[in-house]
C-alpha atoms as a PDB file:
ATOM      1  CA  UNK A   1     -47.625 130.177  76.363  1.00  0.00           C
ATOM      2  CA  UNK A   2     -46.462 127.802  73.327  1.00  0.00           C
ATOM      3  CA  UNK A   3     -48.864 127.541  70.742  1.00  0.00           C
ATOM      4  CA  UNK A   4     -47.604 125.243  68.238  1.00  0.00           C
ATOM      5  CA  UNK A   5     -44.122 126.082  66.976  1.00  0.00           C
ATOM      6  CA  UNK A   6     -45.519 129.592  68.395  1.00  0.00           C
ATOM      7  CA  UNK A   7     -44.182 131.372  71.629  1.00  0.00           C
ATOM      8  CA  UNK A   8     -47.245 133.639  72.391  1.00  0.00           C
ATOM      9  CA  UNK A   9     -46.850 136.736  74.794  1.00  0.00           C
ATOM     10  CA  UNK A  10     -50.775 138.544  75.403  1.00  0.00           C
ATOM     11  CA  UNK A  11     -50.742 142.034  75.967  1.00  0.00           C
ATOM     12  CA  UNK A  12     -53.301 144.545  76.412  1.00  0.00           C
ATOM     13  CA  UNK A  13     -54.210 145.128  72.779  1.00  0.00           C
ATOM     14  CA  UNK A  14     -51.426 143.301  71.175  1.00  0.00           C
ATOM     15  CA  UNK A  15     -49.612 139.892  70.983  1.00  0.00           C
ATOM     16  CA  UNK A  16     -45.919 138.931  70.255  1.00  0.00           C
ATOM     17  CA  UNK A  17     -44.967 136.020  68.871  1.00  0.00           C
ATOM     18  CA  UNK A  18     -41.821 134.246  68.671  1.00  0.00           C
ATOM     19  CA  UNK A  19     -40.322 131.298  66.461  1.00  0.00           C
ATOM     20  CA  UNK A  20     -37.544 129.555  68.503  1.00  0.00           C
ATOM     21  CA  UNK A  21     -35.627 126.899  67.752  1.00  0.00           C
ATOM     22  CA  UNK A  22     -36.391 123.177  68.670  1.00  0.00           C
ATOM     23  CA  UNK A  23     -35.719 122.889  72.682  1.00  0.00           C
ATOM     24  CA  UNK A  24     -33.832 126.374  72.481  1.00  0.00           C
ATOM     25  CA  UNK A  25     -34.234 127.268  76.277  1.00  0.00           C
ATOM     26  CA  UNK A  26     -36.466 130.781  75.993  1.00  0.00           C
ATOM     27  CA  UNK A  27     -34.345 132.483  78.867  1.00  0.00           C
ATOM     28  CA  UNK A  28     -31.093 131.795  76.641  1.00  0.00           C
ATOM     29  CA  UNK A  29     -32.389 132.904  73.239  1.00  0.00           C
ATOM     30  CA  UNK A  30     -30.689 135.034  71.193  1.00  0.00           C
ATOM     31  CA  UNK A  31     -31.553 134.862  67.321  1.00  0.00           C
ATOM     32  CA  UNK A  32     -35.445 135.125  67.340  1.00  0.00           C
ATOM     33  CA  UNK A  33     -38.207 135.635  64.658  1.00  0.00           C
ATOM     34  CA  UNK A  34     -41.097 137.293  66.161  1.00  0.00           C
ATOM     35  CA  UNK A  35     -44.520 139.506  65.072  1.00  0.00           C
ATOM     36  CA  UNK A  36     -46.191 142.012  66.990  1.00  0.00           C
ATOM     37  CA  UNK A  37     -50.283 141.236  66.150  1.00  0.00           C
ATOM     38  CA  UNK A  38     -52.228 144.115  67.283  1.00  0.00           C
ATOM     39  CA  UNK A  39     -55.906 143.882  68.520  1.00  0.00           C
ATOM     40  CA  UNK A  40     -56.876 145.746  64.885  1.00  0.00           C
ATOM     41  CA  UNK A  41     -55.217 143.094  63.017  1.00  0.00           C
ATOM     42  CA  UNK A  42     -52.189 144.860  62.002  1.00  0.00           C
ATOM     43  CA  UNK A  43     -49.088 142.835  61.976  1.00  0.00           C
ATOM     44  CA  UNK A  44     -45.478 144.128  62.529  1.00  0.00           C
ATOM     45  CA  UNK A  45     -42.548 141.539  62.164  1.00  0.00           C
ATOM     46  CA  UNK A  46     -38.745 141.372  63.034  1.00  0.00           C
ATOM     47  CA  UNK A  47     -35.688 139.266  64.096  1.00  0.00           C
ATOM     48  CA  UNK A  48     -33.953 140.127  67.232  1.00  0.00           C
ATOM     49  CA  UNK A  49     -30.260 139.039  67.926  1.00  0.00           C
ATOM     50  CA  UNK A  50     -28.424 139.920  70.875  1.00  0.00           C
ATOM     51  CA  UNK A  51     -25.359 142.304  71.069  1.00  0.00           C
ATOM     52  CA  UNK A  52     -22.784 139.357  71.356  1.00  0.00           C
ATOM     53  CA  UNK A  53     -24.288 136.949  68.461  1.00  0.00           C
ATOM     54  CA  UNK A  54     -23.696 140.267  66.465  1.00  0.00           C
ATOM     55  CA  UNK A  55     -20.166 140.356  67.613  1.00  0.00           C
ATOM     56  CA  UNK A  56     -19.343 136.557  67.114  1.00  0.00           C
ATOM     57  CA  UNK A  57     -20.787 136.773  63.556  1.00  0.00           C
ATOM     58  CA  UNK A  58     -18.201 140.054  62.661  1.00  0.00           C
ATOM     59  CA  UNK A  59     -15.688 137.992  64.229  1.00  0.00           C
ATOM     60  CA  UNK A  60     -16.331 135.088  62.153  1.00  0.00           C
ATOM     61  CA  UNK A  61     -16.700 137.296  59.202  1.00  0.00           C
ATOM     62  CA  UNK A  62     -12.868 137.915  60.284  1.00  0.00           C
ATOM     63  CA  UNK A  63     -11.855 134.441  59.384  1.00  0.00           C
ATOM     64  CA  UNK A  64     -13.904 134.111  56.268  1.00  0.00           C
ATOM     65  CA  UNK A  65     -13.417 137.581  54.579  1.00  0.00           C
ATOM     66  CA  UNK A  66     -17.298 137.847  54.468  1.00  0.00           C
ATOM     67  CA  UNK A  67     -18.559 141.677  54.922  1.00  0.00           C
ATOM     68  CA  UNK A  68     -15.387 143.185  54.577  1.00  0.00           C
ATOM     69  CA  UNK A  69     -13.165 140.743  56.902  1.00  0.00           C
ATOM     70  CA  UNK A  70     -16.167 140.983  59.487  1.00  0.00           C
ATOM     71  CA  UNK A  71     -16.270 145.288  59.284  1.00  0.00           C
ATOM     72  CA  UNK A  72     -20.019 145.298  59.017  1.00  0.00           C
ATOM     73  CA  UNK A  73     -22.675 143.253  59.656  1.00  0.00           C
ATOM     74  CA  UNK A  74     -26.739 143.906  58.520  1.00  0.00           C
ATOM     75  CA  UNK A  75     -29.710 142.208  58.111  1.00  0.00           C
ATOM     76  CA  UNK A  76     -33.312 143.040  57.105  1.00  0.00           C
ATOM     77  CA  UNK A  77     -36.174 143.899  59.819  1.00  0.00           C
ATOM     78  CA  UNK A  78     -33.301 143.545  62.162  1.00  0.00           C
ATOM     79  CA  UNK A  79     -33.710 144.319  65.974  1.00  0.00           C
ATOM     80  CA  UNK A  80     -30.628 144.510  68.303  1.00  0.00           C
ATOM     81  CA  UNK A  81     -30.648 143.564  72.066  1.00  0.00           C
ATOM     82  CA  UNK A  82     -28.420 143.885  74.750  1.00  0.00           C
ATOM     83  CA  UNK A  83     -29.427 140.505  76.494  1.00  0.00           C
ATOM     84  CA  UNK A  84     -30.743 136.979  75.652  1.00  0.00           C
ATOM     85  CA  UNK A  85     -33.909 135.248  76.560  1.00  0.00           C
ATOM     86  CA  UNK A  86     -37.616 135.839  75.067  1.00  0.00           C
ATOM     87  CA  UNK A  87     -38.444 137.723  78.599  1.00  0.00           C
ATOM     88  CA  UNK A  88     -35.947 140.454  78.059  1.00  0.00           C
ATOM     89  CA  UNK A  89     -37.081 140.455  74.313  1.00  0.00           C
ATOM     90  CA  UNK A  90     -40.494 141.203  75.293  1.00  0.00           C
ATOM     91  CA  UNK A  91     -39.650 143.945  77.882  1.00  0.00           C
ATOM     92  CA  UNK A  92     -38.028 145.659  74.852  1.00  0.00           C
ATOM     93  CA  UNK A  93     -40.755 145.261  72.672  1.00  0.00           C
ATOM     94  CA  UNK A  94     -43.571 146.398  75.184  1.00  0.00           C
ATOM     95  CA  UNK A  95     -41.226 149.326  75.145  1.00  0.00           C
ATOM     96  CA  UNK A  96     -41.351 149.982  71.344  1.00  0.00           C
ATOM     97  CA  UNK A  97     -44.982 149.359  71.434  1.00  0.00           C
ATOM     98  CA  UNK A  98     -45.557 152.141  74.887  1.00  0.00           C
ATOM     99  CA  UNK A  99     -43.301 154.412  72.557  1.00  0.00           C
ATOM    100  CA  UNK A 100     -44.257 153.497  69.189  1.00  0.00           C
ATOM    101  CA  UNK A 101     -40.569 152.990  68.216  1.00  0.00           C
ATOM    102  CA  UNK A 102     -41.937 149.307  66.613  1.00  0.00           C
ATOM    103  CA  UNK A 103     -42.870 151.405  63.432  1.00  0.00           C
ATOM    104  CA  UNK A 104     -39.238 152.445  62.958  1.00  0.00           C
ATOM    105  CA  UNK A 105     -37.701 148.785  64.491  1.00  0.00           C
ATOM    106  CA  UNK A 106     -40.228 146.316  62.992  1.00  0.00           C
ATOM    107  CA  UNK A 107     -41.498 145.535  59.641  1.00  0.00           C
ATOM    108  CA  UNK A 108     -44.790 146.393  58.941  1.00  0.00           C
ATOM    109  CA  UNK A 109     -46.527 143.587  57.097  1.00  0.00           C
ATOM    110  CA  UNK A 110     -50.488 145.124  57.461  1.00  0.00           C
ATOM    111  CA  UNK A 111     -53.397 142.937  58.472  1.00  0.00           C
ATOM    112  CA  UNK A 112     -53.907 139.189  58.190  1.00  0.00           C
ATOM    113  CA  UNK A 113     -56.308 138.801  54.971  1.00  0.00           C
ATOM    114  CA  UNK A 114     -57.248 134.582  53.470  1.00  0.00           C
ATOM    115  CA  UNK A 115     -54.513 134.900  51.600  1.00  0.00           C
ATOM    116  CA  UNK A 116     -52.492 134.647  54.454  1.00  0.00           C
ATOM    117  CA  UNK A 117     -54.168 131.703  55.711  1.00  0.00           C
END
């Protein structure tokens, strides 16, 4: 349900939001912010990017000698997907969650205090 500039998936003891862009169509996402807020408060944040925006950046990095000519590519808090759109994100994060994988994939940035507000 959109809340705000907010994309907000309820679980059973948790909640994942995501940040897309301006009229990005959810089912074609594939560079999203997100946080995983569980029921205690704790917070857990990442981007996910699919598979192929991965490859198009190295490819571009081909052209403009960035990362080696394109040989790498990394970023921070960084999760990688196989396929676009926020509902196959959230399958994949209900997974890391069930498993508890989201402490080794996500960014843990603790609970919500005022100064947060």
């Amino acid at each position: 349900m959109w809340d705000g500039p907010f994309y907000r998936v309820k679980r059973e003891g948790y909640e994942i939001l995501f940040v897309p862009g301006g009229g990005e169509d959810l089912d074609e996402a594939c560079d999203v912010d997100m946080w995983v807020i569980f029921a205690d408060g704790n917070r857990w944040s990442g981007t996910v990017m699919t598979l192929d925006l991965v490859r198009q950046l190295m490819d571009q990095g081909k052209n403009t000698g960035e990362c080696l000519n394109g040989s790498y590519f990394y970023y921070w808090d960084g999760l990688i997907v196989r396929d676009p759109g926020i509902p196959a994100m959230v399958r994949v994060i209900d997974d890391l969650v069930a498993t508890g994988d989201y402490q080794s994939a996500l960014r843990p940035l603790g609970p919500e205090d005022d100064r947060d507000a």
